[in-house]
C-alpha atoms as a PDB file:
ATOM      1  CA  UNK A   1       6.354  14.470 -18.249  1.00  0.00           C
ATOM      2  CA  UNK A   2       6.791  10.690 -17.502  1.00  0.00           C
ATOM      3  CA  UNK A   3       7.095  10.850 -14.269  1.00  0.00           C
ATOM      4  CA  UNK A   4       3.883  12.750 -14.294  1.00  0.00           C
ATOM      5  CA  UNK A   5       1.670  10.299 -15.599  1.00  0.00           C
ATOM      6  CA  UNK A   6       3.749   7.578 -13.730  1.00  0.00           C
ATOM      7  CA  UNK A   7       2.059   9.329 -10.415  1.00  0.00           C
ATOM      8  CA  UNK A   8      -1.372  10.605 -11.938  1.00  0.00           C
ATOM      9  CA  UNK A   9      -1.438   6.965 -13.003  1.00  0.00           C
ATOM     10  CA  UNK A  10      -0.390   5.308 -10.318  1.00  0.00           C
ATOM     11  CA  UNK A  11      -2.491   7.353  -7.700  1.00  0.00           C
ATOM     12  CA  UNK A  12      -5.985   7.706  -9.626  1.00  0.00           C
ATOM     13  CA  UNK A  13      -5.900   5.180 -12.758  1.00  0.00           C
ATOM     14  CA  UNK A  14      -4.290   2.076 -11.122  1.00  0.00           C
ATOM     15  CA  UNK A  15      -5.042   2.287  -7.156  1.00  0.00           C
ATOM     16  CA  UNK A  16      -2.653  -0.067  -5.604  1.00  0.00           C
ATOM     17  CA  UNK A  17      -5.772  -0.806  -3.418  1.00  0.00           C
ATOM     18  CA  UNK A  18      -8.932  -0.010  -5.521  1.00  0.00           C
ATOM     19  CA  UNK A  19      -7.824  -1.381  -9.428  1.00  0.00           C
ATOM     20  CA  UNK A  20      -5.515  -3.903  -8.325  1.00  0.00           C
ATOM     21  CA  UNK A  21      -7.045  -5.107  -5.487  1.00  0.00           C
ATOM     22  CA  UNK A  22      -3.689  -5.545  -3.345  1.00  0.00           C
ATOM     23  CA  UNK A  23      -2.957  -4.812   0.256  1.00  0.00           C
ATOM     24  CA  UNK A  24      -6.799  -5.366   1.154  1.00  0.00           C
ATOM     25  CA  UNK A  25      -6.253  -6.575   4.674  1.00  0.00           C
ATOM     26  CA  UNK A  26      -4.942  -3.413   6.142  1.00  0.00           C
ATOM     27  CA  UNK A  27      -7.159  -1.349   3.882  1.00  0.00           C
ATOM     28  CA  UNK A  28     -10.430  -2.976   5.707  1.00  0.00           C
ATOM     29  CA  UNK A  29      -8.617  -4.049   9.070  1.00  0.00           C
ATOM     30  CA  UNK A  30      -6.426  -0.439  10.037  1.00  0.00           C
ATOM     31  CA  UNK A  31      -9.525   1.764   8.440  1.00  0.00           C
ATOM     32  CA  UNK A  32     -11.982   2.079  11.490  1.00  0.00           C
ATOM     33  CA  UNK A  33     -10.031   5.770  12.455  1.00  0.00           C
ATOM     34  CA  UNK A  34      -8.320   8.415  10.566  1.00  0.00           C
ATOM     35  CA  UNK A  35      -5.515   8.515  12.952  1.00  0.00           C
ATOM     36  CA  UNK A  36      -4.772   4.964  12.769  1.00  0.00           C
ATOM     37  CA  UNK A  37      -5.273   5.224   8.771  1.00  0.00           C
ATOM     38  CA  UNK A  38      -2.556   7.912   8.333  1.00  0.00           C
ATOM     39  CA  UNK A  39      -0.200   6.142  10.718  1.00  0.00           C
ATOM     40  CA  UNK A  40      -0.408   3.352   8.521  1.00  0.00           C
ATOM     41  CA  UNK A  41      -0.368   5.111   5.297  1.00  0.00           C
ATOM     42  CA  UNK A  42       3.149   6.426   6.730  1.00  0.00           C
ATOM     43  CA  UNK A  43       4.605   2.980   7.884  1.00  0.00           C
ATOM     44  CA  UNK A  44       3.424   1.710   4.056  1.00  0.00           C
ATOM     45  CA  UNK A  45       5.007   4.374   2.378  1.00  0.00           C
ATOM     46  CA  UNK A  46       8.240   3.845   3.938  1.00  0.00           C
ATOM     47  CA  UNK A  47       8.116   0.363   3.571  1.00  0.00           C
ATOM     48  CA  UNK A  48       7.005   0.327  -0.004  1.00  0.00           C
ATOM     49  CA  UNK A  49       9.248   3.027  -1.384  1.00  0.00           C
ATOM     50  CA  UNK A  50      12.501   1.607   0.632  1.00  0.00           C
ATOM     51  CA  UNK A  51      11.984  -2.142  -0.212  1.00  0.00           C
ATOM     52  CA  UNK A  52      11.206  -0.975  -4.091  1.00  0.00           C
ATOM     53  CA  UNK A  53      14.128   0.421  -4.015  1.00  0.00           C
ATOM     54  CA  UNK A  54      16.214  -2.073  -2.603  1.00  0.00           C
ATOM     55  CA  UNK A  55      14.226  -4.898  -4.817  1.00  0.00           C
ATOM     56  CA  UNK A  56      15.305  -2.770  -7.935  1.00  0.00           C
ATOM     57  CA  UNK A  57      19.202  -3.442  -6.946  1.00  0.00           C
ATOM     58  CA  UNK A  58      18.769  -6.484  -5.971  1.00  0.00           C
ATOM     59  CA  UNK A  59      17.273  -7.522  -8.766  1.00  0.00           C
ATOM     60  CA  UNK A  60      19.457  -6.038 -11.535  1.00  0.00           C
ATOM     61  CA  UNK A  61      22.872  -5.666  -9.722  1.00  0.00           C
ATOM     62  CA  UNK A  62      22.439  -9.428  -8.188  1.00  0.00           C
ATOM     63  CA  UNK A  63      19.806 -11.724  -9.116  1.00  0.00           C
ATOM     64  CA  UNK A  64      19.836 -11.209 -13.113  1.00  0.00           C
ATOM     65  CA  UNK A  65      23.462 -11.210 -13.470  1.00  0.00           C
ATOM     66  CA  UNK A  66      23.937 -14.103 -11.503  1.00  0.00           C
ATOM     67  CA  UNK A  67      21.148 -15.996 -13.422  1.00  0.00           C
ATOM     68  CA  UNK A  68      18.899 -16.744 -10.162  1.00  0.00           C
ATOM     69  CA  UNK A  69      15.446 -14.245 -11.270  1.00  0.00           C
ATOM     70  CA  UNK A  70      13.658 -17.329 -10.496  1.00  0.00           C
ATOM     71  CA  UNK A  71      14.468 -16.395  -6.841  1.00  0.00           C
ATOM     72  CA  UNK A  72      12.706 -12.915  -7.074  1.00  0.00           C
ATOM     73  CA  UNK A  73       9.617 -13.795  -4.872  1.00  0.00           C
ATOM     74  CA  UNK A  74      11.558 -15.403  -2.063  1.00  0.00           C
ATOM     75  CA  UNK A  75      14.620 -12.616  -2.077  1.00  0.00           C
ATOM     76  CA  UNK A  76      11.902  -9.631  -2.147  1.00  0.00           C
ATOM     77  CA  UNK A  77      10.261 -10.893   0.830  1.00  0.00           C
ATOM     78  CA  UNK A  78      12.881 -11.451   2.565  1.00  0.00           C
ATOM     79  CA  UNK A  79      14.026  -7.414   1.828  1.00  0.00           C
ATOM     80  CA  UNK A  80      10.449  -6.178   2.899  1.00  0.00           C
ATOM     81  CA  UNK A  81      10.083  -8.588   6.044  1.00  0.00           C
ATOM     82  CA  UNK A  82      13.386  -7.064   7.069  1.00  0.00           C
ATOM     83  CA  UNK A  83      12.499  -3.666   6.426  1.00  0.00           C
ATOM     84  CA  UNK A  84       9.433  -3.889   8.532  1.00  0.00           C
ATOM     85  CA  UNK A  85      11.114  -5.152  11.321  1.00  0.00           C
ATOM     86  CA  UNK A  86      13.515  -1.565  10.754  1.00  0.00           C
ATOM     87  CA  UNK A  87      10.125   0.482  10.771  1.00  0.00           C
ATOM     88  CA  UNK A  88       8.663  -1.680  13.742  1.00  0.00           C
ATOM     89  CA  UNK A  89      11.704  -0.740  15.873  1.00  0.00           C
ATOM     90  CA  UNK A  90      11.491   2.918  14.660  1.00  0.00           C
ATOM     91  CA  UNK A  91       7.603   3.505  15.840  1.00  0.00           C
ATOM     92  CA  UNK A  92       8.625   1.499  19.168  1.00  0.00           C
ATOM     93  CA  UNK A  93      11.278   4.549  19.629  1.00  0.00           C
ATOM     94  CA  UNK A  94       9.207   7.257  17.997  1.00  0.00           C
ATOM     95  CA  UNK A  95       5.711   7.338  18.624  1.00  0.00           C
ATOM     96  CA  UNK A  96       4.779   4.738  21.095  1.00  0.00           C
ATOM     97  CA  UNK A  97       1.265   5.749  20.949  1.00  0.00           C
ATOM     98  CA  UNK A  98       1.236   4.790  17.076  1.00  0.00           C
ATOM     99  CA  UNK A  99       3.130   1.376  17.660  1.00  0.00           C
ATOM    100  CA  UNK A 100      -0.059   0.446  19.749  1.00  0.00           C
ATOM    101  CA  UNK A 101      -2.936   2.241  17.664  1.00  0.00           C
ATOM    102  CA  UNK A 102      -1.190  -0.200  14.550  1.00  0.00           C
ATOM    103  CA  UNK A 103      -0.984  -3.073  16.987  1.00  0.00           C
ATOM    104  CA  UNK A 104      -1.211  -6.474  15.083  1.00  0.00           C
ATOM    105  CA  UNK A 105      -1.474  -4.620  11.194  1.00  0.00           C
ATOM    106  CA  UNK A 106       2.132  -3.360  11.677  1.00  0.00           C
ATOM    107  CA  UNK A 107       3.453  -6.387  11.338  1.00  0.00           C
ATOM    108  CA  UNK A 108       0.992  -7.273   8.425  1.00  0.00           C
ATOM    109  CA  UNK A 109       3.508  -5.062   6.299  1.00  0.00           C
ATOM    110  CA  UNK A 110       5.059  -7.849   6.306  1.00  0.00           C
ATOM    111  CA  UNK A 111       2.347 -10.049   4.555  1.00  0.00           C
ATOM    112  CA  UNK A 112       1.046  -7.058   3.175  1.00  0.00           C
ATOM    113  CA  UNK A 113       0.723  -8.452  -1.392  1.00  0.00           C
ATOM    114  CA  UNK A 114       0.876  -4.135  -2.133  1.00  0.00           C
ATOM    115  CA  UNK A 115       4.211  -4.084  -1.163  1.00  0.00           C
ATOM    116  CA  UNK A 116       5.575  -7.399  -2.688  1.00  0.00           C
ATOM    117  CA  UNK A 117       2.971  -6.110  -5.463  1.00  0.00           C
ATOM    118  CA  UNK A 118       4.601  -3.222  -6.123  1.00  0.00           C
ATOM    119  CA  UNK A 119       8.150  -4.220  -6.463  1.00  0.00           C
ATOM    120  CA  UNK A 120       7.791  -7.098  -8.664  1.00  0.00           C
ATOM    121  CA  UNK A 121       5.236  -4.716 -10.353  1.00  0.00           C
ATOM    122  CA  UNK A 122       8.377  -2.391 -10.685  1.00  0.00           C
ATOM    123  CA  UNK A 123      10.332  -5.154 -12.665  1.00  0.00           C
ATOM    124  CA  UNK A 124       7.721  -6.252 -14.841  1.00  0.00           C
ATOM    125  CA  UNK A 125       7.384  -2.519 -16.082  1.00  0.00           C
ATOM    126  CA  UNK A 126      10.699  -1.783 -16.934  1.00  0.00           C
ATOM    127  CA  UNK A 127      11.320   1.086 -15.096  1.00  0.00           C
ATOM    128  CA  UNK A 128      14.727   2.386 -14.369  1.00  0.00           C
ATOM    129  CA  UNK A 129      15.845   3.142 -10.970  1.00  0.00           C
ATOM    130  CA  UNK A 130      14.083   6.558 -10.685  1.00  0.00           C
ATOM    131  CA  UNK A 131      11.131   5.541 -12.083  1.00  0.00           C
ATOM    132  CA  UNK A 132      10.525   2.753 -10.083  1.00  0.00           C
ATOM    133  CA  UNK A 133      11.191   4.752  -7.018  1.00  0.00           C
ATOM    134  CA  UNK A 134       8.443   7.618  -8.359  1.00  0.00           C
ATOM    135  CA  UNK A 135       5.680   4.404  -8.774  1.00  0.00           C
ATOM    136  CA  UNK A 136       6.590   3.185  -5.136  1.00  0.00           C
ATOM    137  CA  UNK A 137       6.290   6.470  -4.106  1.00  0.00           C
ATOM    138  CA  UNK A 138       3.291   7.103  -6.178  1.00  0.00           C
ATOM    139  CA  UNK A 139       1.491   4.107  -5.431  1.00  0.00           C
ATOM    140  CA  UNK A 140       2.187   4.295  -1.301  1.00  0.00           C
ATOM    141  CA  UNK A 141      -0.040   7.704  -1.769  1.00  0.00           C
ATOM    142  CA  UNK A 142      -2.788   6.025  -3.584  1.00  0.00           C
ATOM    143  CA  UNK A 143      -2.669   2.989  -0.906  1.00  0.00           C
ATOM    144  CA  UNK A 144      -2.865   6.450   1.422  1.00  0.00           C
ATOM    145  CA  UNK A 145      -5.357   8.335  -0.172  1.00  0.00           C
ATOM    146  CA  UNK A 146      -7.842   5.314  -0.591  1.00  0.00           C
ATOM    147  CA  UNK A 147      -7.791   4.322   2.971  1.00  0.00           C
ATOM    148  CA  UNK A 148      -7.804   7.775   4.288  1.00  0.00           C
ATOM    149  CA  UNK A 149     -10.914   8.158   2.444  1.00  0.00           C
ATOM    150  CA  UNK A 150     -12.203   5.244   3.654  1.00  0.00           C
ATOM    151  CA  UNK A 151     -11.481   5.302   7.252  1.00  0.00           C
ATOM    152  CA  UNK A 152     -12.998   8.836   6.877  1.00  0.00           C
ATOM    153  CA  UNK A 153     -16.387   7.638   5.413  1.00  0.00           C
ATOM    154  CA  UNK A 154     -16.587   4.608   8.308  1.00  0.00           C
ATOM    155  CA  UNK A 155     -16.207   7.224  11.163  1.00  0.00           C
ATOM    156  CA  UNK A 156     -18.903   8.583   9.662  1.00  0.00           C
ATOM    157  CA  UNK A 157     -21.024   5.370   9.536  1.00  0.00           C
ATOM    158  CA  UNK A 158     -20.498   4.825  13.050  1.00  0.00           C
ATOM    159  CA  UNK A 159     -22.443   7.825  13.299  1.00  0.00           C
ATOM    160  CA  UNK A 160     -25.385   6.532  10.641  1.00  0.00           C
ATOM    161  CA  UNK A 161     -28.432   4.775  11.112  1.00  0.00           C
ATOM    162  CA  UNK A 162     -27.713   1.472   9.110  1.00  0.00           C
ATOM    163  CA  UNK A 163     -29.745  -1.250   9.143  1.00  0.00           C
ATOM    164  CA  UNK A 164     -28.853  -3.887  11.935  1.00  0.00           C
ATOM    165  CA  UNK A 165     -27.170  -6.987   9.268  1.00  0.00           C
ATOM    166  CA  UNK A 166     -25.392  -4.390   6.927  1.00  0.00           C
ATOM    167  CA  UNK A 167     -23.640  -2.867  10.123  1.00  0.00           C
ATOM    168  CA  UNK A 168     -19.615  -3.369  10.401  1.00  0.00           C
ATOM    169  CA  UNK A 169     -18.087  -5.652   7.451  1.00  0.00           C
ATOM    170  CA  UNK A 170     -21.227  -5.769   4.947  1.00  0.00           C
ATOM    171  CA  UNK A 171     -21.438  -1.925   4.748  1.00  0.00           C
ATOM    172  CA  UNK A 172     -17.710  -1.695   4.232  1.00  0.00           C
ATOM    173  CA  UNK A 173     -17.411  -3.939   1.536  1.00  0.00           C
ATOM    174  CA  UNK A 174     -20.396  -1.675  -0.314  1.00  0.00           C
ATOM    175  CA  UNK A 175     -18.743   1.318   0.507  1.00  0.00           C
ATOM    176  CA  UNK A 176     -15.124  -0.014  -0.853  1.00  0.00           C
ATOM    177  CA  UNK A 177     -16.621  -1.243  -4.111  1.00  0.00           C
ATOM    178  CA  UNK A 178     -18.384   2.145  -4.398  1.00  0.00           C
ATOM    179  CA  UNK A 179     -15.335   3.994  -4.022  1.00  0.00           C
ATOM    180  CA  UNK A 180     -13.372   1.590  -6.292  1.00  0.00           C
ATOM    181  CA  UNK A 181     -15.975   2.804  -8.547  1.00  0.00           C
ATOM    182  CA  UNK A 182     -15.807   6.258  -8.171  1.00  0.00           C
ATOM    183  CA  UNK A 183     -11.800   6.290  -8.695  1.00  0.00           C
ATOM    184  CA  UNK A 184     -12.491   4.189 -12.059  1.00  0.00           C
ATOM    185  CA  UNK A 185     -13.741   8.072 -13.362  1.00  0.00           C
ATOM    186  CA  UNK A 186     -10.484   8.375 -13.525  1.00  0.00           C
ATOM    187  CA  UNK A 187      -9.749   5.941 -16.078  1.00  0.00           C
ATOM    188  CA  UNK A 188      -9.101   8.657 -18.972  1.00  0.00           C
ATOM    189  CA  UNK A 189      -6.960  10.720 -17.416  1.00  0.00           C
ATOM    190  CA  UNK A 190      -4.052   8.717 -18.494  1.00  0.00           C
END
């Protein structure tokens, strides 16, 4: 049943994206297509779930024990920058076609606070191994679902009569904040 409302929460309650307001550049700058969206969604998921994971260890097996914590920040960057570079080289192999439609945002992982967000996030929660690997996993599909959604609703803008200084950024910021509002309904869920 914890695990549950670990991805209920994680998904609806506490968007990665929407509540917490992390990982905002490739939720506006990879969210013009669907295609693109999902591609990215993937490469995040990956990213986030791997480097949680490997944050986790590092931080209890390594960093704690050894009396360096204060070295968290630094360390889990490191982990994540490497770990795009892994999914970078992947795509390059895999789908070529993606590796361009991600161009410059792939990269971003890197930079990309969601990520770094939710693995300290993981640590300051107290979750055990399993349970911090269910958030990661939880909170990549929230990242996924909101800027699915998103891109979704701006291909359809493209195809909307909006007024001439709302069109491109101005609109999208409305739209985000509209959605951030509709997934606060979910607030009492959890």
């Amino acid at each position: 049943m914890e695990y549950i409302v670990i991805i209920i929460s994680a998904i609806f309650v506490n968007n990665i994206v929407l509540t917490k307001f992390l990982g905002i550049c490739p939720f506006i700058g990879v969210s013009n297509k669907v295609e693109t969206a999902v591609g990215m969604s993937g490469a995040v998921m990956f990213v986030m779930v791997l480097a949680t994971l490997a944050t986790y260890l590092l931080q209890v097996y390594i960093l704690q024990p050894l009396g360096i914590a204060f070295m968290q920040t630094i360390t889990f960057i490191l982990i994540i920058a490497a770990l795009v570079q892994l999914v970078e080289i992947i795509l390059k192999k895999v789908s070529p076609a993606l590796f361009q439609a991600l161009g410059i945002f792939l990269p971003l992982i890197t930079t990309n606070c969601a990520v770094l967000g939710v693995a300290i996030l993981t640590i300051q929660s107290d979750y055990n191994l399993t349970e911090g690997v269910v958030f990661a996993a939880a909170s990549a599909m929230g990242f996924g679902l909101s800027l699915i959604v998103f891109s979704s609703i701006r291909e359809q803008m493209d195809l909307a009569d909006i007024p001439g200084g709302m069109k491109g950024v101005p609109i999208s910021f409305i739209v985000a904040g509209l959605l951030a509002m509709a997934f606060m309904g979910f607030a009492g869920i959890v």
